[in-house]
PDB file of N, CA and C in Angstrom:
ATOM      1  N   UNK A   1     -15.377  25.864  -8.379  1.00  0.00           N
ATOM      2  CA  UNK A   1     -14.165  25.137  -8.004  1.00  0.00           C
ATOM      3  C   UNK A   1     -13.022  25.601  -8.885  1.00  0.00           C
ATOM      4  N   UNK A   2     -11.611  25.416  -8.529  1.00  0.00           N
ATOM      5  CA  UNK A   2     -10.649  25.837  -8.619  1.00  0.00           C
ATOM      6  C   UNK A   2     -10.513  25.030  -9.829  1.00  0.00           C
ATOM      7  N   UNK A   3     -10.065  25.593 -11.152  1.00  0.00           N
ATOM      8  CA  UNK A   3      -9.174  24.268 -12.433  1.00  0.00           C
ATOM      9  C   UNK A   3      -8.050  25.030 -12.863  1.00  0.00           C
ATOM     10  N   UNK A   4      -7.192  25.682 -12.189  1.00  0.00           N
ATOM     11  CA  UNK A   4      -6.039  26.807 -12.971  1.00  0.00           C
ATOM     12  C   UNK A   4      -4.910  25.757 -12.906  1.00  0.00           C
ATOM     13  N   UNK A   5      -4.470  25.652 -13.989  1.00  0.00           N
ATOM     14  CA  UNK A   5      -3.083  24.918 -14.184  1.00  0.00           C
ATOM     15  C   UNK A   5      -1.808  25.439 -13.952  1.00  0.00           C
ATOM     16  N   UNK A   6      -1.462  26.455 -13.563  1.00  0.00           N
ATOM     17  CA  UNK A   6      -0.593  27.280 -13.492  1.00  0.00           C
ATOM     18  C   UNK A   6       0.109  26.978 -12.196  1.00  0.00           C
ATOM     19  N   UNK A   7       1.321  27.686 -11.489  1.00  0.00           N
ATOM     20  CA  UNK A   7       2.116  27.597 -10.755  1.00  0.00           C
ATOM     21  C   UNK A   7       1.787  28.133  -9.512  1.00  0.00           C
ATOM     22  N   UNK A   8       2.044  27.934  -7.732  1.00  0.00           N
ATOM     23  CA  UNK A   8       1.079  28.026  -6.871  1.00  0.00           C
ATOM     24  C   UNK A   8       0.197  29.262  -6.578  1.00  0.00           C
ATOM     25  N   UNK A   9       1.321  30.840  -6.788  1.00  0.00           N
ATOM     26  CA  UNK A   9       0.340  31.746  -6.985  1.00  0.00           C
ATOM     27  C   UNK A   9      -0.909  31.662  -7.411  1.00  0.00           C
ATOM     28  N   UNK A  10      -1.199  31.525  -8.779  1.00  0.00           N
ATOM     29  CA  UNK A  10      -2.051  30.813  -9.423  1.00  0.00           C
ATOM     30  C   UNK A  10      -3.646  30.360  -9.012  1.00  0.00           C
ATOM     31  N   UNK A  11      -2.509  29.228  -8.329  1.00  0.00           N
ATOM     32  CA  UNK A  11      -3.837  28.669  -7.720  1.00  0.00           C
ATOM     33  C   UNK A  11      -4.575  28.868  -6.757  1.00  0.00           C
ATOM     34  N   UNK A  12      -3.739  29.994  -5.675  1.00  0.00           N
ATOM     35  CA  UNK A  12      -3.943  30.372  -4.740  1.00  0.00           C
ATOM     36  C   UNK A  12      -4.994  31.764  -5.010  1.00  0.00           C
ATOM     37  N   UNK A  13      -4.579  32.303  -5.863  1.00  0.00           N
ATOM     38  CA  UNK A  13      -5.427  33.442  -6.256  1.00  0.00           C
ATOM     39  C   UNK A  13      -6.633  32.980  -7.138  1.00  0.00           C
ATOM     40  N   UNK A  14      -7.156  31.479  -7.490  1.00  0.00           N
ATOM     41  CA  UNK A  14      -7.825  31.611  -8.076  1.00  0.00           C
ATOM     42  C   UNK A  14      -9.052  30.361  -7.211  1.00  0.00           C
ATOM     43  N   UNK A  15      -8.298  30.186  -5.736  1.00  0.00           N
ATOM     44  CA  UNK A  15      -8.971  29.872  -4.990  1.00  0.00           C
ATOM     45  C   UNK A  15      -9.514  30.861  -3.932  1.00  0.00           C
ATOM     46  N   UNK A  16      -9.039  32.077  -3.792  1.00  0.00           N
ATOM     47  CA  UNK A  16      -9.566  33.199  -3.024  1.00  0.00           C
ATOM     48  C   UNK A  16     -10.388  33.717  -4.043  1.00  0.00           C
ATOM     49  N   UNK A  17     -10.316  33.853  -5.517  1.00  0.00           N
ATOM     50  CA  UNK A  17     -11.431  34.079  -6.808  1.00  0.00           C
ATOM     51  C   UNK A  17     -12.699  33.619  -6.350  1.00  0.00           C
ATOM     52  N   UNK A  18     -12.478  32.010  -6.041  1.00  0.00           N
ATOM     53  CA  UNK A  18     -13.764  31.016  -6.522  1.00  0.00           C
ATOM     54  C   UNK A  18     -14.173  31.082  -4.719  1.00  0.00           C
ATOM     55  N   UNK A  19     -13.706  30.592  -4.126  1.00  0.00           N
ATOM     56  CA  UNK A  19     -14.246  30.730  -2.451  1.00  0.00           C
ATOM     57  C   UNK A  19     -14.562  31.380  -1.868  1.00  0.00           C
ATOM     58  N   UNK A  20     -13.603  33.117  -2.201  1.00  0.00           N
ATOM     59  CA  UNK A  20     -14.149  34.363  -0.812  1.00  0.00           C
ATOM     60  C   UNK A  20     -14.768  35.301  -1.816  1.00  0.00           C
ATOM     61  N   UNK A  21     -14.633  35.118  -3.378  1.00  0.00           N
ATOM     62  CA  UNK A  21     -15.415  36.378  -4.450  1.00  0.00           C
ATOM     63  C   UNK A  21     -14.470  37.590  -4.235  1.00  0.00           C
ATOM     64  N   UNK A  22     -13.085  37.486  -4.570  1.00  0.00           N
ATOM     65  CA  UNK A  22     -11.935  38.176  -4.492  1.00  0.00           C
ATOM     66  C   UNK A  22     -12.147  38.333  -6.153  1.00  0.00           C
ATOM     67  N   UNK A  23     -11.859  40.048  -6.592  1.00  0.00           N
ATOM     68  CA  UNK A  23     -11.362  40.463  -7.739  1.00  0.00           C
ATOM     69  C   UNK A  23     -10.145  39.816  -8.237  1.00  0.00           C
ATOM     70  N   UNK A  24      -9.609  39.666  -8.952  1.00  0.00           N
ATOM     71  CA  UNK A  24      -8.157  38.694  -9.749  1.00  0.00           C
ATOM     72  C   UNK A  24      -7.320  39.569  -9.351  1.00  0.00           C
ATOM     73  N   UNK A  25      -7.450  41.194  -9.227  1.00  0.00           N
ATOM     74  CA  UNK A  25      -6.815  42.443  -9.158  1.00  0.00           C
ATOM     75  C   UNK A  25      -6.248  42.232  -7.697  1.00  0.00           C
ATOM     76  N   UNK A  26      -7.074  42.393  -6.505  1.00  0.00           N
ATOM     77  CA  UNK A  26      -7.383  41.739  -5.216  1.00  0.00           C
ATOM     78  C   UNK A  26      -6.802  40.426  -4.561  1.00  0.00           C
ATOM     79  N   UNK A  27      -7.375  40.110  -5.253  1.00  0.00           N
ATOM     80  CA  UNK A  27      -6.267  38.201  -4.957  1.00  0.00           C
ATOM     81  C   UNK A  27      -4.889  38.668  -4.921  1.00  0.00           C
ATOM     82  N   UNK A  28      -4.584  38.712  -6.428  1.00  0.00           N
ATOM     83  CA  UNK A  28      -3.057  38.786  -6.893  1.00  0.00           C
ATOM     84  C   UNK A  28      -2.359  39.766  -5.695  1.00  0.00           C
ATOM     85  N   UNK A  29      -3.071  41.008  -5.370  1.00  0.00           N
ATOM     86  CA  UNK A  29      -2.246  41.639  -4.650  1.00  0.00           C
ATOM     87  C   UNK A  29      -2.413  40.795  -2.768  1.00  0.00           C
ATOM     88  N   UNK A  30      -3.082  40.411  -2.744  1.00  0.00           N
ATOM     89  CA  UNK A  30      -2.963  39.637  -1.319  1.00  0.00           C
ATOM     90  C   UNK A  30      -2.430  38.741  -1.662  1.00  0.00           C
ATOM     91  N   UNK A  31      -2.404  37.595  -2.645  1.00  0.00           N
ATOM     92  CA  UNK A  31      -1.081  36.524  -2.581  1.00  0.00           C
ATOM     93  C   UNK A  31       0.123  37.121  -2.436  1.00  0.00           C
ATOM     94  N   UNK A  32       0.835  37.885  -3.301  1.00  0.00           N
ATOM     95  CA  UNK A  32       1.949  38.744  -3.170  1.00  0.00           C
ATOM     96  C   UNK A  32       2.198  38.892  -2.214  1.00  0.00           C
ATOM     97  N   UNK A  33       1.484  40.051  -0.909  1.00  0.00           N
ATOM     98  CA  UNK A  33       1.561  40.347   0.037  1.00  0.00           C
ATOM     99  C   UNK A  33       1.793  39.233   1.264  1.00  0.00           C
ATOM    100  N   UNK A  34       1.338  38.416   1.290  1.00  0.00           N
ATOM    101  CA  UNK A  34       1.662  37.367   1.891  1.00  0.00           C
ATOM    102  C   UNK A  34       2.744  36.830   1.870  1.00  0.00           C
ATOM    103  N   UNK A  35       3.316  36.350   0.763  1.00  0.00           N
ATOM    104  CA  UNK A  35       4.880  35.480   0.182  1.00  0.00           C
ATOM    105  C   UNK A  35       5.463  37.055   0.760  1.00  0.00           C
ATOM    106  N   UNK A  36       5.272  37.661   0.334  1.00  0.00           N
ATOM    107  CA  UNK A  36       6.546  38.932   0.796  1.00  0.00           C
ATOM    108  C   UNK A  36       6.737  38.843   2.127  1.00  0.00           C
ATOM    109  N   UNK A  37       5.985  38.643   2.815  1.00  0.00           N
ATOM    110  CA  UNK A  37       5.743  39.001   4.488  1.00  0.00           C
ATOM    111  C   UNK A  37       6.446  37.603   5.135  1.00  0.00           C
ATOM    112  N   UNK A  38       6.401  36.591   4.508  1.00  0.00           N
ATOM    113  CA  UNK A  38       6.671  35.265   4.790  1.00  0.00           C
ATOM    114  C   UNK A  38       8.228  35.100   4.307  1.00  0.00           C
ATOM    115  N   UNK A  39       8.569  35.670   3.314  1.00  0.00           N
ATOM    116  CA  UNK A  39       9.868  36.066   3.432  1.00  0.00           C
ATOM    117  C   UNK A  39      10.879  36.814   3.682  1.00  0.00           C
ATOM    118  N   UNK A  40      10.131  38.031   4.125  1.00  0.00           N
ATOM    119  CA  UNK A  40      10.656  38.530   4.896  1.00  0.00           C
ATOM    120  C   UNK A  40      11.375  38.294   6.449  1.00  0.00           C
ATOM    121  N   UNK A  41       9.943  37.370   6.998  1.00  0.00           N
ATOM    122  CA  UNK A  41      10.693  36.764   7.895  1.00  0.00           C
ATOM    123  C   UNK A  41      11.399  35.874   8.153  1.00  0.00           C
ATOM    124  N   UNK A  42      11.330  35.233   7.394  1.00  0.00           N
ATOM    125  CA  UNK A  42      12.255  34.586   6.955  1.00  0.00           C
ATOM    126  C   UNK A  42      14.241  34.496   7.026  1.00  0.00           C
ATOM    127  N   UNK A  43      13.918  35.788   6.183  1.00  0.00           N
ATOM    128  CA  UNK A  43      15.303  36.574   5.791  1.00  0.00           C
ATOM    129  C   UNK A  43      15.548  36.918   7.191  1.00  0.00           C
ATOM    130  N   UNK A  44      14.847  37.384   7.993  1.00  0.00           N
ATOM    131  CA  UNK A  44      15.303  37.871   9.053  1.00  0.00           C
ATOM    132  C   UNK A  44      15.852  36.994  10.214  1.00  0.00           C
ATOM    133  N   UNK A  45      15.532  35.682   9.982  1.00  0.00           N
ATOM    134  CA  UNK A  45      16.097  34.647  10.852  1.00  0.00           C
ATOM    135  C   UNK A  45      14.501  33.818  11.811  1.00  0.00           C
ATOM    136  N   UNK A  46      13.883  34.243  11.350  1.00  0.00           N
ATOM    137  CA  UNK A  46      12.429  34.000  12.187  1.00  0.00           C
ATOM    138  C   UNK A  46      11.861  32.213  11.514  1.00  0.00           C
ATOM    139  N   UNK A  47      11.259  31.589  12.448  1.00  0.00           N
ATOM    140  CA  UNK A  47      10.450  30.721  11.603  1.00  0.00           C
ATOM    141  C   UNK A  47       9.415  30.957  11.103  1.00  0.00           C
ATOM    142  N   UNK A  48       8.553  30.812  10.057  1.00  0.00           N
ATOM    143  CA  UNK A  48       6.904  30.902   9.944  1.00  0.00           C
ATOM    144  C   UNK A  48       6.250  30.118  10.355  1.00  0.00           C
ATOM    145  N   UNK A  49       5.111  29.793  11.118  1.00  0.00           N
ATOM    146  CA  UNK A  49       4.476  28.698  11.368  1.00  0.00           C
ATOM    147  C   UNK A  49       2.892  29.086  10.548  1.00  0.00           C
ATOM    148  N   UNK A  50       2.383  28.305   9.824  1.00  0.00           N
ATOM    149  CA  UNK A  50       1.478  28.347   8.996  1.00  0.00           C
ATOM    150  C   UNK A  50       0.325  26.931   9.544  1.00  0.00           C
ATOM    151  N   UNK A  51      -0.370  27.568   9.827  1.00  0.00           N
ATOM    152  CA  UNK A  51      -1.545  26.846  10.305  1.00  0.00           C
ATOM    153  C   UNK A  51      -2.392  25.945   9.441  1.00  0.00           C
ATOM    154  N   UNK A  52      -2.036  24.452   9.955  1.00  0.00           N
ATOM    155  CA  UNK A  52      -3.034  23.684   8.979  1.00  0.00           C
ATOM    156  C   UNK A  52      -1.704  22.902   7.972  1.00  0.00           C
ATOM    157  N   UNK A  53      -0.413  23.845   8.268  1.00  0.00           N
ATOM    158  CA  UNK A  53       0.499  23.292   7.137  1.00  0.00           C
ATOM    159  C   UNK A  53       1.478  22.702   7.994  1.00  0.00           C
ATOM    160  N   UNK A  54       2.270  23.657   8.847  1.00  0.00           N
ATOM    161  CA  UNK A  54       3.526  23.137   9.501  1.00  0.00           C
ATOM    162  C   UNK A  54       4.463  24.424   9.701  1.00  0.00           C
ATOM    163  N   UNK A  55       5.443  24.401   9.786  1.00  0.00           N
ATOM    164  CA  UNK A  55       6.251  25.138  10.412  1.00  0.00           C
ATOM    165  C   UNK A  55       7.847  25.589   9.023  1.00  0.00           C
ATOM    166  N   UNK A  56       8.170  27.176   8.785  1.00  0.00           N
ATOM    167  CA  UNK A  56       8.902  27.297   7.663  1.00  0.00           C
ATOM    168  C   UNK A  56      10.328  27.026   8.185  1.00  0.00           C
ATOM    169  N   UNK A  57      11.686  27.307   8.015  1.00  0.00           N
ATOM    170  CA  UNK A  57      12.749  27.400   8.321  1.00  0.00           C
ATOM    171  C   UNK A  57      13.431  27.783   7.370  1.00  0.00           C
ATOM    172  N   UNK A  58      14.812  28.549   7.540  1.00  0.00           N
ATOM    173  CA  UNK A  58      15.749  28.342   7.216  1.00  0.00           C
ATOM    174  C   UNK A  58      17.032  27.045   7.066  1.00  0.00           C
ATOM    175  N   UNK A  59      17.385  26.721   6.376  1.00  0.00           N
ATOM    176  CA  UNK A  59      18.049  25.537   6.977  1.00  0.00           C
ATOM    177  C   UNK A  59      19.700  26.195   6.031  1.00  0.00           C
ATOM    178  N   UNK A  60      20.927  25.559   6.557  1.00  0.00           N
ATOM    179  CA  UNK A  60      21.893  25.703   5.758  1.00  0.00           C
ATOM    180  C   UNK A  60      22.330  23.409   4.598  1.00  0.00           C
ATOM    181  N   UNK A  61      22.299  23.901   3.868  1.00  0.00           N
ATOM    182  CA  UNK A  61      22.560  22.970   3.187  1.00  0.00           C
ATOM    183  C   UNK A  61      23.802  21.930   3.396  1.00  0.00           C
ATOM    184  N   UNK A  62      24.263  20.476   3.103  1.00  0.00           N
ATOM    185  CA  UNK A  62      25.735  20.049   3.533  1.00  0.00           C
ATOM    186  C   UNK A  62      26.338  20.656   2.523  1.00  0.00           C
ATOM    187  N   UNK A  63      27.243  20.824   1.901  1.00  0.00           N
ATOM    188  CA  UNK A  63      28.267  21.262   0.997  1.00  0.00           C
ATOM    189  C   UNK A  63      28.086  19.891  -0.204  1.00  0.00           C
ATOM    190  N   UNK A  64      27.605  20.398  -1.438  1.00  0.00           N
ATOM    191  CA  UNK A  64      28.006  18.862  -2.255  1.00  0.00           C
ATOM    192  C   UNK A  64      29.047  18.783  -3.022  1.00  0.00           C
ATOM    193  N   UNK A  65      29.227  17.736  -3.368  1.00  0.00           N
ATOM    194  CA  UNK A  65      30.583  17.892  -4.055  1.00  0.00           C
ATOM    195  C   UNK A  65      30.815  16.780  -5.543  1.00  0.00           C
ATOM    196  N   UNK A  66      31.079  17.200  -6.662  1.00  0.00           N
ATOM    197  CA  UNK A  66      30.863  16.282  -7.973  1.00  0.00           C
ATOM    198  C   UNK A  66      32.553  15.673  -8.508  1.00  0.00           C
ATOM    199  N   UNK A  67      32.459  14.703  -9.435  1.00  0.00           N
ATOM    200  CA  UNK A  67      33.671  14.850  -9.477  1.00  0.00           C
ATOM    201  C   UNK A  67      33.336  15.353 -11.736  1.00  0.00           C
ATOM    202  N   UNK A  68      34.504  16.305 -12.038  1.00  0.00           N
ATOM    203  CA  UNK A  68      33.810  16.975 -13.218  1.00  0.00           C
ATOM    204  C   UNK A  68      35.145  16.426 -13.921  1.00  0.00           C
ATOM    205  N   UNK A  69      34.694  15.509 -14.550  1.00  0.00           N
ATOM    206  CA  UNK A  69      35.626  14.908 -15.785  1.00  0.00           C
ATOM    207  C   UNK A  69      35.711  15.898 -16.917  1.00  0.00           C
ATOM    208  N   UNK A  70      37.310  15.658 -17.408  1.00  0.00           N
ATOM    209  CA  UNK A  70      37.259  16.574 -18.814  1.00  0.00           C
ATOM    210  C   UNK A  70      37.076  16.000 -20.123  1.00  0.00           C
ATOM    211  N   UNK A  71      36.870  16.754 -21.064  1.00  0.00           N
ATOM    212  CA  UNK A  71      36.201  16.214 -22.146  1.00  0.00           C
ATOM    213  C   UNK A  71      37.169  15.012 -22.839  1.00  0.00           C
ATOM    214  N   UNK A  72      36.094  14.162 -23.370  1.00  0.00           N
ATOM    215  CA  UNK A  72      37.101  13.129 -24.616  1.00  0.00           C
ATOM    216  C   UNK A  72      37.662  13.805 -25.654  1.00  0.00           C
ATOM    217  N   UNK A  73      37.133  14.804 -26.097  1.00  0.00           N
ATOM    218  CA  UNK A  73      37.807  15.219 -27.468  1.00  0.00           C
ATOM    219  C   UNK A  73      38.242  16.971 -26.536  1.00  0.00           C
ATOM    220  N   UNK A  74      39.847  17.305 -27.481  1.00  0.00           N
ATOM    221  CA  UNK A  74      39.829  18.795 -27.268  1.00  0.00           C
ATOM    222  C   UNK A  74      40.751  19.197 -26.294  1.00  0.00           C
ATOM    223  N   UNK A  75      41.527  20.177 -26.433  1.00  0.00           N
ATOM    224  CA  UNK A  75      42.694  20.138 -25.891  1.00  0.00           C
ATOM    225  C   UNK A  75      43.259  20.210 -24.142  1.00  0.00           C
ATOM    226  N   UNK A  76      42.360  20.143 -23.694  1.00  0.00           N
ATOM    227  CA  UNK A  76      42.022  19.967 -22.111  1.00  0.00           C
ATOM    228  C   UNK A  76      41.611  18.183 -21.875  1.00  0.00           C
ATOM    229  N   UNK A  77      41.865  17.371 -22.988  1.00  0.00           N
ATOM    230  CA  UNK A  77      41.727  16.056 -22.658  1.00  0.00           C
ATOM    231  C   UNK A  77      42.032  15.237 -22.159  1.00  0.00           C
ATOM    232  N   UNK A  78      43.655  15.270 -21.653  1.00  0.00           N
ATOM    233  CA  UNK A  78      44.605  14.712 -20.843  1.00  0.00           C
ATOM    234  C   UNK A  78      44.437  15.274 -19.277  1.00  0.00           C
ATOM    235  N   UNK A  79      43.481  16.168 -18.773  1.00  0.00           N
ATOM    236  CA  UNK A  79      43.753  16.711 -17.497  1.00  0.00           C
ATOM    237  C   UNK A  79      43.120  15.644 -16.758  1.00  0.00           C
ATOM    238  N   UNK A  80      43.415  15.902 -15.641  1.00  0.00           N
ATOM    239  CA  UNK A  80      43.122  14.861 -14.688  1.00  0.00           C
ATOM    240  C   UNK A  80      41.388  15.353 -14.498  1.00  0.00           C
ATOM    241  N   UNK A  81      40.798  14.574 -13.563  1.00  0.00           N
ATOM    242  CA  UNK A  81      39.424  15.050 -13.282  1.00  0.00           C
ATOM    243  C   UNK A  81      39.413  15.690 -11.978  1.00  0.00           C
ATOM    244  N   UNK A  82      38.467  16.672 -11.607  1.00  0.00           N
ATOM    245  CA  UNK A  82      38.384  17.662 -10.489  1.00  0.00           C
ATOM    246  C   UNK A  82      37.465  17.559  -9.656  1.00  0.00           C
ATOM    247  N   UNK A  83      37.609  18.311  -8.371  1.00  0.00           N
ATOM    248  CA  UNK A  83      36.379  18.033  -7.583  1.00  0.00           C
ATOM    249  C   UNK A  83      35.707  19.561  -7.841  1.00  0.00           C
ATOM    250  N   UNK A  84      34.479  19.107  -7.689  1.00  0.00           N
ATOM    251  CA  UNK A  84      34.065  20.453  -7.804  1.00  0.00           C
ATOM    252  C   UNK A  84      32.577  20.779  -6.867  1.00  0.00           C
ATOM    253  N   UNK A  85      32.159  22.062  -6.200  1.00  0.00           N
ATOM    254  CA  UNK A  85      31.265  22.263  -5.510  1.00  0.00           C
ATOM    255  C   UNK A  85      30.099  22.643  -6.370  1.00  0.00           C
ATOM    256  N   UNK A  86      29.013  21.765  -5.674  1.00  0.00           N
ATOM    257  CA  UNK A  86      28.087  21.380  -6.734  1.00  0.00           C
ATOM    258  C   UNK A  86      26.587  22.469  -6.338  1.00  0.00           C
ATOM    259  N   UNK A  87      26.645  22.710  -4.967  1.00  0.00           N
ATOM    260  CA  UNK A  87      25.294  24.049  -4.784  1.00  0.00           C
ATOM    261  C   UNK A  87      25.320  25.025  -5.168  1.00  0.00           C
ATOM    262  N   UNK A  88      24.189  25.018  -6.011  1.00  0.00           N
ATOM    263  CA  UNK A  88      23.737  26.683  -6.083  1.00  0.00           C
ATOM    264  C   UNK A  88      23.312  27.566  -4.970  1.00  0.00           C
ATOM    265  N   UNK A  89      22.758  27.300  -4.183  1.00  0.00           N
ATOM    266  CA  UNK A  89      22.086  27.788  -2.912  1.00  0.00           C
ATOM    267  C   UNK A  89      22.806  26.895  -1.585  1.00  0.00           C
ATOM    268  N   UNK A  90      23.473  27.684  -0.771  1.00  0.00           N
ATOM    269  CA  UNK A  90      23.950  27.008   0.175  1.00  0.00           C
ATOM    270  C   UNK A  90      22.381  27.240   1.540  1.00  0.00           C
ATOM    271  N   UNK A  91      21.967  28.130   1.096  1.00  0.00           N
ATOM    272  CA  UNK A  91      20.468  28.426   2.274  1.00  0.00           C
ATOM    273  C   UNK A  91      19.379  27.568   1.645  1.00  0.00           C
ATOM    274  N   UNK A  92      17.993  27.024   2.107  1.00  0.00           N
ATOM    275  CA  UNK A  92      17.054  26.619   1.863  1.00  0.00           C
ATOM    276  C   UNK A  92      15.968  26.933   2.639  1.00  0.00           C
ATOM    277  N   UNK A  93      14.782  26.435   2.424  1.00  0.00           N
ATOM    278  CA  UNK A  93      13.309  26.701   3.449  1.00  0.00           C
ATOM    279  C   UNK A  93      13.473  24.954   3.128  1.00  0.00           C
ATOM    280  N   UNK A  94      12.708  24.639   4.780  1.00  0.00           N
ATOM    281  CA  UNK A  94      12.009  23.602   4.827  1.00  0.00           C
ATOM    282  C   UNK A  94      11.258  23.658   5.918  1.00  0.00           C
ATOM    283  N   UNK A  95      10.306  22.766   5.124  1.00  0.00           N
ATOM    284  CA  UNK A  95       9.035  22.589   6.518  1.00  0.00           C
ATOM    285  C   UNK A  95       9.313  21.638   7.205  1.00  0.00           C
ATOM    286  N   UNK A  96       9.390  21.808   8.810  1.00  0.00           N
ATOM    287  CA  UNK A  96       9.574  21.222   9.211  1.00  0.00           C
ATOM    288  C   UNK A  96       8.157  21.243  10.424  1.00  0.00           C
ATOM    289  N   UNK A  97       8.197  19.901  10.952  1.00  0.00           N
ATOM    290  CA  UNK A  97       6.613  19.382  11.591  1.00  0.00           C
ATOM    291  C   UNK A  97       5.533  19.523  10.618  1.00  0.00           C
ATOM    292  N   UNK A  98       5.291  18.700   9.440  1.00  0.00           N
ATOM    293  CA  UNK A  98       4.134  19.163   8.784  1.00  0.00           C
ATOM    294  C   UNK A  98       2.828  18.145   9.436  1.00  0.00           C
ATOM    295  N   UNK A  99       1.847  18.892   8.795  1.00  0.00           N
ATOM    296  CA  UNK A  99       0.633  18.581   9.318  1.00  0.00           C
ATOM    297  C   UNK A  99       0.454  17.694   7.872  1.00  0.00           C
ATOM    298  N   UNK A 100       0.040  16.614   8.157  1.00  0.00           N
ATOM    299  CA  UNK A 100      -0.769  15.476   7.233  1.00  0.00           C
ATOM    300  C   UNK A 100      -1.861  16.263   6.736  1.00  0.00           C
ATOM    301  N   UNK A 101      -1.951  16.532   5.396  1.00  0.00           N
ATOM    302  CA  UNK A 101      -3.025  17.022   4.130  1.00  0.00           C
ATOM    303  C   UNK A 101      -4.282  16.156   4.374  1.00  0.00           C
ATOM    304  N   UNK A 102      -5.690  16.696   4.832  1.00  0.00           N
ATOM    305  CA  UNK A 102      -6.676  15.576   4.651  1.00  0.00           C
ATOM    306  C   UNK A 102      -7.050  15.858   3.453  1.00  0.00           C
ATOM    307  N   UNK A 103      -7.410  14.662   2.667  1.00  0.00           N
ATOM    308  CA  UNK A 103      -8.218  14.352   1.584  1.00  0.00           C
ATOM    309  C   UNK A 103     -10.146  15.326   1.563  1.00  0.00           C
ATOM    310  N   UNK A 104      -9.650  15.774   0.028  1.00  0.00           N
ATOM    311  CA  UNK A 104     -11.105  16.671   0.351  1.00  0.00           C
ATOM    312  C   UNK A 104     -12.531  15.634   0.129  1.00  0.00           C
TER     313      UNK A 104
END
């Protein structure tokens, strides 16, 4: 059974380790290969549909917006406060239609 604490690669390669008797060498390069292929299509405007999970997307984000007060101390202290655009990423993935996880 799987105990890797690490981040999903990880776990994914160290469940093709323990389940199909995949080299670490082997795994790693088929996890890779996969995420690449999955974002690729991605990029290209395609959905992924992943079986057992749900369905990938692109989505575009709303625009957020903060309001960025200036400091108490320091010579920019008197300015008024600003609006300011708050995304880093205006693109995202989301799954959309997911399939309910059964309990192992």
């Amino acid at each position: 059974m799987h105990t890797a604490r690490f981040g999903g690669k990880e776990i994914l390669i160290q469940i093709l380790i323990d389940r199909e008797g995949y080299s670490y060498r082997k795994a790693a390069r088929l996890v890779r290969t996969v995420i690449q292929v999955i974002k690729n299509q991605l990029l290209n405007g395609k959905n992924v549909k992943i079986e057992g999970l749900g369905t990938l997307t692109i989505v575009t984000r709303k625009l957020r917006r903060d309001l960025k007060r200036p400091l108490k101390r320091g010579p920019n202290r008197k300015q008024d406060p600003s609006i300011v655009n708050v995304n880093k990423h205006i693109k995202s993935i989301k799954l959309k239609n997911p399939i309910p996880m059964k309990e192992n």
